[in-house]
N, C-alpha and C. Protein backbone atom coordinates (compact mmCIF):
# COMPACT_ATOMS: atom_id res chain seq x y z
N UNK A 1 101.55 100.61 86.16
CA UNK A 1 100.83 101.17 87.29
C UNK A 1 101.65 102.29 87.94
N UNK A 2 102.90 102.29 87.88
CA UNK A 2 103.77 102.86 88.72
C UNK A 2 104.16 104.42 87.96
N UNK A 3 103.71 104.54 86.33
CA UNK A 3 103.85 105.25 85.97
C UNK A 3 102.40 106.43 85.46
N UNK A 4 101.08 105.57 85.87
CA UNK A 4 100.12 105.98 86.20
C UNK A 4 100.01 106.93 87.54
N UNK A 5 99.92 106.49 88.71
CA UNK A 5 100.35 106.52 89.95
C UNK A 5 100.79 108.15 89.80
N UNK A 6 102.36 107.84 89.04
CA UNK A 6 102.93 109.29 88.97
C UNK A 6 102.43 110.15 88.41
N UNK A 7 101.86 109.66 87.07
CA UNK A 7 101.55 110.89 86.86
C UNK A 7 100.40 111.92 87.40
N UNK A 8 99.39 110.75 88.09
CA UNK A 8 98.31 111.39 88.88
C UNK A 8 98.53 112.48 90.11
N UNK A 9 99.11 112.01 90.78
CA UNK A 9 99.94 112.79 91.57
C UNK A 9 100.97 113.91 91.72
N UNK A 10 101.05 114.17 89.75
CA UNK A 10 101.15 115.29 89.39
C UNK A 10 100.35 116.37 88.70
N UNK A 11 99.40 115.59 89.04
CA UNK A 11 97.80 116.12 88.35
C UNK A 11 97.83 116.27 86.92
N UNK A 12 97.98 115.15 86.30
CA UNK A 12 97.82 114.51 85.05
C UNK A 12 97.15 113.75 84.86
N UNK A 13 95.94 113.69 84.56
CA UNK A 13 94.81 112.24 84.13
C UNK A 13 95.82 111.17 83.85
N UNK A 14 95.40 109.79 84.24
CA UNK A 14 95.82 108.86 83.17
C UNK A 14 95.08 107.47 83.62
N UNK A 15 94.93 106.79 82.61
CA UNK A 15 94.43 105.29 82.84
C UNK A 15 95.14 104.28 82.16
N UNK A 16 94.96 103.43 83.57
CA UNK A 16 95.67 101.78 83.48
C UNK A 16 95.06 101.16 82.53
N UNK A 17 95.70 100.74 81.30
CA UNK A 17 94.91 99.90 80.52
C UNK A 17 95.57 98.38 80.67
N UNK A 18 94.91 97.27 80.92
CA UNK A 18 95.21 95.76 80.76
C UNK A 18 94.38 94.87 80.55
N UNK A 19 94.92 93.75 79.93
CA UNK A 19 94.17 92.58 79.39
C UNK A 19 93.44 92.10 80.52
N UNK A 20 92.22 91.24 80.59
CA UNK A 20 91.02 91.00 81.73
C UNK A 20 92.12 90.00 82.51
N UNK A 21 93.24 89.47 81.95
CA UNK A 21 94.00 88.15 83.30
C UNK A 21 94.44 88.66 84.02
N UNK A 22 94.34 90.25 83.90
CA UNK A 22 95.35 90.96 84.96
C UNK A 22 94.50 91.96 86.06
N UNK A 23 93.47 91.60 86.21
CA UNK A 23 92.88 92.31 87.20
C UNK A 23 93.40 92.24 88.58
N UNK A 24 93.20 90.51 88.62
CA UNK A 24 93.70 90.69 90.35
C UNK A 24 95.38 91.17 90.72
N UNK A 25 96.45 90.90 89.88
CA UNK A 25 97.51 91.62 90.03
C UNK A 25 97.50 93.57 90.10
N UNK A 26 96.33 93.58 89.15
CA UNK A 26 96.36 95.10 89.54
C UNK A 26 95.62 95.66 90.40
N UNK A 27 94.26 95.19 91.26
CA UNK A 27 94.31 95.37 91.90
C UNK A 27 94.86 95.20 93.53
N UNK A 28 96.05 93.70 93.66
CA UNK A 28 97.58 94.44 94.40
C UNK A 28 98.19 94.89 93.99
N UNK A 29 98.31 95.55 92.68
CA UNK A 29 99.48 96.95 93.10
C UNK A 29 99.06 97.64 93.33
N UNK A 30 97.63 98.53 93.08
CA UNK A 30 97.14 99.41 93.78
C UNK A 30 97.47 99.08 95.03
N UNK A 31 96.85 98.09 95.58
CA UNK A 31 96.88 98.38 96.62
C UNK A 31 98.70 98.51 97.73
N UNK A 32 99.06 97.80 96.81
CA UNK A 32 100.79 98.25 97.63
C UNK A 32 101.12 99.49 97.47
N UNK A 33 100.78 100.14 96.61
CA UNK A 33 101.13 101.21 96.30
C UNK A 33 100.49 102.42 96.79
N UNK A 34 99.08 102.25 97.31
CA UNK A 34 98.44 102.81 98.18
C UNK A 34 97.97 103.90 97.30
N UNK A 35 97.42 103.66 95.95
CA UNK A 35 96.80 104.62 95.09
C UNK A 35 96.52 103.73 94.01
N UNK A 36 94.75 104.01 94.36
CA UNK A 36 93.82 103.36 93.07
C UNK A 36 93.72 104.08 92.07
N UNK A 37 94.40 103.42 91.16
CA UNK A 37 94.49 103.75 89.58
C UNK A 37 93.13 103.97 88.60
N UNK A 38 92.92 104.60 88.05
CA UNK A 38 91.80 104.35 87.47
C UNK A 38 92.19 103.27 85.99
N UNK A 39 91.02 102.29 85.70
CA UNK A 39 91.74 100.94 84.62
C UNK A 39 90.41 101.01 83.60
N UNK A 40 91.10 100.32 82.74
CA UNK A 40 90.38 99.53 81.95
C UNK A 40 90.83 98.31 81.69
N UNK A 41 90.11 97.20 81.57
CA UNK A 41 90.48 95.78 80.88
C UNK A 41 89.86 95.79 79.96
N UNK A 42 90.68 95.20 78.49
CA UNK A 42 90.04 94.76 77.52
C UNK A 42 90.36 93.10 77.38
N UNK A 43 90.15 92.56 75.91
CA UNK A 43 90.12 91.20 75.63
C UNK A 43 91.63 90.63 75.97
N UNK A 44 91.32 89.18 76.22
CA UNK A 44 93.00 89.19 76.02
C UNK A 44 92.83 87.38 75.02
N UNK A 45 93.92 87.18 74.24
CA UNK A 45 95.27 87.78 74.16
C UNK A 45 95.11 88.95 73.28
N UNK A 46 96.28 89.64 73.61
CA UNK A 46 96.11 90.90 72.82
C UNK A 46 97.61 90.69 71.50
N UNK A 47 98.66 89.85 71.81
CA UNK A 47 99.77 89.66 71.30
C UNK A 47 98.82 88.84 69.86
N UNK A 48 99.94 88.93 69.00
CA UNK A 48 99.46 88.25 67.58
C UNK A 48 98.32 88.37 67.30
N UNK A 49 97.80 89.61 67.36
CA UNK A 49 96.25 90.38 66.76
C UNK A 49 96.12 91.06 65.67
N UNK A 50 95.43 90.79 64.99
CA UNK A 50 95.81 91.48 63.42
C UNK A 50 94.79 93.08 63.73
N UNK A 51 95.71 93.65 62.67
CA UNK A 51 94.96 95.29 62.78
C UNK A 51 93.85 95.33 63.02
N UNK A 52 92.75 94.83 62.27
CA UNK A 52 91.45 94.96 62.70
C UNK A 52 90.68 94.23 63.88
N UNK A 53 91.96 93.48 64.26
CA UNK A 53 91.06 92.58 65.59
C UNK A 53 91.45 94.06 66.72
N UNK A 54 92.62 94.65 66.18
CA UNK A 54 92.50 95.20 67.45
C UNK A 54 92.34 96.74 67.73
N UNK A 55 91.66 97.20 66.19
CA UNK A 55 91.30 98.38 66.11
C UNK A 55 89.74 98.03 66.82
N UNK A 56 89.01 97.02 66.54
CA UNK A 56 87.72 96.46 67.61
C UNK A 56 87.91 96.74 68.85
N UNK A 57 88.98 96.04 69.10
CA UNK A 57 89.33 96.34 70.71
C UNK A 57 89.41 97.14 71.56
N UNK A 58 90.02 98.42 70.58
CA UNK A 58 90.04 100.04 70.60
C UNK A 58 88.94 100.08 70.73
N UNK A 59 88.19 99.78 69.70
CA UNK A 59 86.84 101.02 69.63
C UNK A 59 85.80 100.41 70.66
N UNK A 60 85.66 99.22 71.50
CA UNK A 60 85.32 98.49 72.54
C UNK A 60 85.40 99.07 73.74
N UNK A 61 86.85 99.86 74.04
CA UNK A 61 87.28 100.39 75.74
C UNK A 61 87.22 101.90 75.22
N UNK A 62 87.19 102.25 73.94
CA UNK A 62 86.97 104.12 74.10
C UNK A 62 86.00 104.83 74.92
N UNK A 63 85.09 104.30 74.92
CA UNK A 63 84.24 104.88 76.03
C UNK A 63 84.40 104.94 77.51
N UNK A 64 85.08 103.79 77.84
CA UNK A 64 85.52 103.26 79.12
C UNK A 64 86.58 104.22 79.29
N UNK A 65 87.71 104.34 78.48
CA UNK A 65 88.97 105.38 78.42
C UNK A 65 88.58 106.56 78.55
N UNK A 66 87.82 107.20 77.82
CA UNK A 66 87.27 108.75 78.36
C UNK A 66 86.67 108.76 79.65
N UNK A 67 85.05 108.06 80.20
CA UNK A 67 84.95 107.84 81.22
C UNK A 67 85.73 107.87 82.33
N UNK A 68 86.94 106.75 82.34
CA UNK A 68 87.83 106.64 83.26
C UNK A 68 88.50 107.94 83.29
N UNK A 69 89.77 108.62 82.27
CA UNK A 69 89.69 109.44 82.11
C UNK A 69 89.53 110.91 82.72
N UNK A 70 88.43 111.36 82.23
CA UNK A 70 87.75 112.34 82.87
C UNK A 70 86.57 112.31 83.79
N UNK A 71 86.95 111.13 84.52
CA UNK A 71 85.72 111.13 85.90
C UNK A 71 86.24 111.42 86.91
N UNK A 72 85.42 111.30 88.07
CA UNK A 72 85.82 112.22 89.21
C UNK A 72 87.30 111.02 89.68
């Protein structure tokens, strides 16, 4: 988050990507941090995923990633 954050604020797109258990932690760090990140959550677990489970996974949040991305 912290390296999101930065780079936005240097006017660099970027998005938070994390597994769905981590929503409510990220949304407190946004909020400690006092800058809403733009995110995506995908599936979780994401550890011990074989290539194609998680080239799915990819191709699942790409839309979400551009969206996020390049929205206002």
């Amino acid at each position: 988050m912290h390296d999101i954050t930065d780079l936005e604020r240097r006017g660099l797109p970027g998005v938070f990507v994390a597994s769905r258990p981590f929503v409510d932690a990220a949304e407190t760090q946004a909020r400690q941090l006092g800058f809403d990140a733009s995110r995506v959550f995908v599936e979780h677990p994401i550890q011990d995923r074989a290539d194609d489970e998680m080239r799915a996974i990819a191709d699942q949040a790409v839309t979400q990633l551009i969206a996020a991305i390049s929205g206002p």
